[in-house]
Protein backbone atom coordinates (compact mmCIF):
# COMPACT_ATOMS: atom_id res chain seq x y z
CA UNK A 1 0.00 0.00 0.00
CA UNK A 2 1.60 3.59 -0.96
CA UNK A 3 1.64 6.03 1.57
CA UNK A 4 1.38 10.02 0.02
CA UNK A 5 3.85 11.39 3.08
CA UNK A 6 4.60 15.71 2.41
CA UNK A 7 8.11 16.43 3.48
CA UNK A 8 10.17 19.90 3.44
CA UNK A 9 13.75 19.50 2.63
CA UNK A 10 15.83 22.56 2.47
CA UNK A 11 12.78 24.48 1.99
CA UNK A 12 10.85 23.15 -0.56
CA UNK A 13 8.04 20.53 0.14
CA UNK A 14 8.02 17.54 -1.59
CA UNK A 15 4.91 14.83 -2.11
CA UNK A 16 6.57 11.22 -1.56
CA UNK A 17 4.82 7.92 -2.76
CA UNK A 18 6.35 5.50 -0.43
CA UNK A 19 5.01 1.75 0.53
CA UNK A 20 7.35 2.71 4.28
CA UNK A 21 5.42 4.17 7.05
CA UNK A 22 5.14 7.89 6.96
CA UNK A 23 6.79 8.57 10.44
CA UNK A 24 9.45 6.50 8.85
CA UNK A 25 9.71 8.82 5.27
CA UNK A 26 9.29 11.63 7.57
CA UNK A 27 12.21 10.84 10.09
CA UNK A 28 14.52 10.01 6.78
CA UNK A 29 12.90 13.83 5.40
CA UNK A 30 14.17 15.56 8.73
CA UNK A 31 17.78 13.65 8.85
CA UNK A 32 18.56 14.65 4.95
CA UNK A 33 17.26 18.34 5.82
CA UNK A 34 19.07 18.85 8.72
CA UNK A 35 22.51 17.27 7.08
CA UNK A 36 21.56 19.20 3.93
CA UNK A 37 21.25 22.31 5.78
CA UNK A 38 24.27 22.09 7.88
CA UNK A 39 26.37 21.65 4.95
CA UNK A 40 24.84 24.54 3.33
CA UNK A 41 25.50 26.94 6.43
CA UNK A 42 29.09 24.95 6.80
CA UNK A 43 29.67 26.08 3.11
CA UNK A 44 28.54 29.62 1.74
CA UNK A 45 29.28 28.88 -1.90
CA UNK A 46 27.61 25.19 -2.20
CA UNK A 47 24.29 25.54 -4.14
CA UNK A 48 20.67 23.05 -2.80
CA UNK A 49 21.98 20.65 -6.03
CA UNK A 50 25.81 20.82 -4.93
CA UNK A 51 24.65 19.66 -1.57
CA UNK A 52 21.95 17.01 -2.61
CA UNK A 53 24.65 15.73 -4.39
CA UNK A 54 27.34 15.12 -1.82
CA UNK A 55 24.77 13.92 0.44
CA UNK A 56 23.85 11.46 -2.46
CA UNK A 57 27.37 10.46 -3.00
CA UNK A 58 27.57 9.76 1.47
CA UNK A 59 24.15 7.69 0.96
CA UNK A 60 25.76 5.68 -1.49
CA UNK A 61 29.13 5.15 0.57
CA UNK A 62 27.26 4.98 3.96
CA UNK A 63 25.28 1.81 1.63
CA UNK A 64 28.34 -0.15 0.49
CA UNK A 65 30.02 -0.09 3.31
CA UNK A 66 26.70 -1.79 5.09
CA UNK A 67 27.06 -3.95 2.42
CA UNK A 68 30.09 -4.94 3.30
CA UNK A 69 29.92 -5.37 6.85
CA UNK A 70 27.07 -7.41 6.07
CA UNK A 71 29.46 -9.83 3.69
CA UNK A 72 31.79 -9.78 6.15
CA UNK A 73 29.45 -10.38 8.89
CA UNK A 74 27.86 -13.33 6.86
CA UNK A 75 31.21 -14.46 6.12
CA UNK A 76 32.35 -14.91 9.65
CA UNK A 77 29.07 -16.93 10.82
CA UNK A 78 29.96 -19.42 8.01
CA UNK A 79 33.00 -19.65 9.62
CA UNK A 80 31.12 -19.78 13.22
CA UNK A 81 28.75 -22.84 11.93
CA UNK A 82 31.66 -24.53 10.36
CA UNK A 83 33.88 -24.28 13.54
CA UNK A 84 30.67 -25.50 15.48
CA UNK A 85 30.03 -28.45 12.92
CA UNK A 86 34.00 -29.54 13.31
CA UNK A 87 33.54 -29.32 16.99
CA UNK A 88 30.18 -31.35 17.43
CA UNK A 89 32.16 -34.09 15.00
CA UNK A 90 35.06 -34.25 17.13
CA UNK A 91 32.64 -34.12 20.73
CA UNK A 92 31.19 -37.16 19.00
CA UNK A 93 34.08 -39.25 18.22
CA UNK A 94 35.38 -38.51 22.04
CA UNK A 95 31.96 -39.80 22.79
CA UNK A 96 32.15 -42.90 21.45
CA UNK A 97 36.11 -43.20 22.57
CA UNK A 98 35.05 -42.56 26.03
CA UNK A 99 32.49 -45.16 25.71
CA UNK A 100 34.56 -47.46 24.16
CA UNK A 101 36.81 -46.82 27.22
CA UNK A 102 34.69 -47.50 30.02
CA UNK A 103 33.76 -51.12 28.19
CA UNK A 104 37.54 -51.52 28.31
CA UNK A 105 37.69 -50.56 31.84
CA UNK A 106 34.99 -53.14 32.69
CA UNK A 107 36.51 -55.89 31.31
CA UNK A 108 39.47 -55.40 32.73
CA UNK A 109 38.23 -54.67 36.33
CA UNK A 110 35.92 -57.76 35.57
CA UNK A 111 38.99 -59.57 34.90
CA UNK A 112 40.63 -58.50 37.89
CA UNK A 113 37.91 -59.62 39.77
CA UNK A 114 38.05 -63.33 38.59
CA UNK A 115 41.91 -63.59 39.60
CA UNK A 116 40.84 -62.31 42.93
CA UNK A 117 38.77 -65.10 43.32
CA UNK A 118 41.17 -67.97 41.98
């Protein structure tokens, strides 16, 4: 469903179509004004488009680099659930050692037990 959400950005109101909540469009409105704005006062000889576009160009940086944490994020819990998989393989094999042990030690205090008695 398309949400009609008016937002003012650097002075001029704009008419959105957005399917995100309006409080949502509206907070992302207020954060690009006020950044827009400060680099306008920052700046006396940057013009509205100079600015939209350097805040484009930070959008598009602050994006990849998400991106990339997320790979690398991704990347390492691969590693995570491999590391666990190795480690739930090698807890089984001690399993079945240790219980292959305490046969062994069975026997052999069964066997003890029989010389005992001879």
């Amino acid at each position: 469903m398309e949400n009609k959400v008016k937002v003012r950005i650097i002075g001029r109101e704009y008419t959105l179509g957005t399917d995100n909540s309006p409080e949502y469009t509206q907070n992302l409105a207020e954060e690009l004004d006020a950044k827009m704005n400060a680099m306008l006062s920052e700046s006396g000889s940057l013009s509205g488009i100079d600015v939209a576009i350097l805040c484009a160009l930070d959008a598009m940086d602050e994006s990849h680099r998400a991106g990339a944490n997320a790979d690398n994020i991704r990347l390492q819990l691969g590693e995570y659930v491999a590391a666990a998989d190795r480690a739930q393989s090698s807890a089984e094999v001690y399993k079945k050692e240790i219980s292959s042990l305490k046969k062994r030690i069975e026997e052999l205090e069964d066997r003890l037990g029989q010389k005992s008695l001879i």
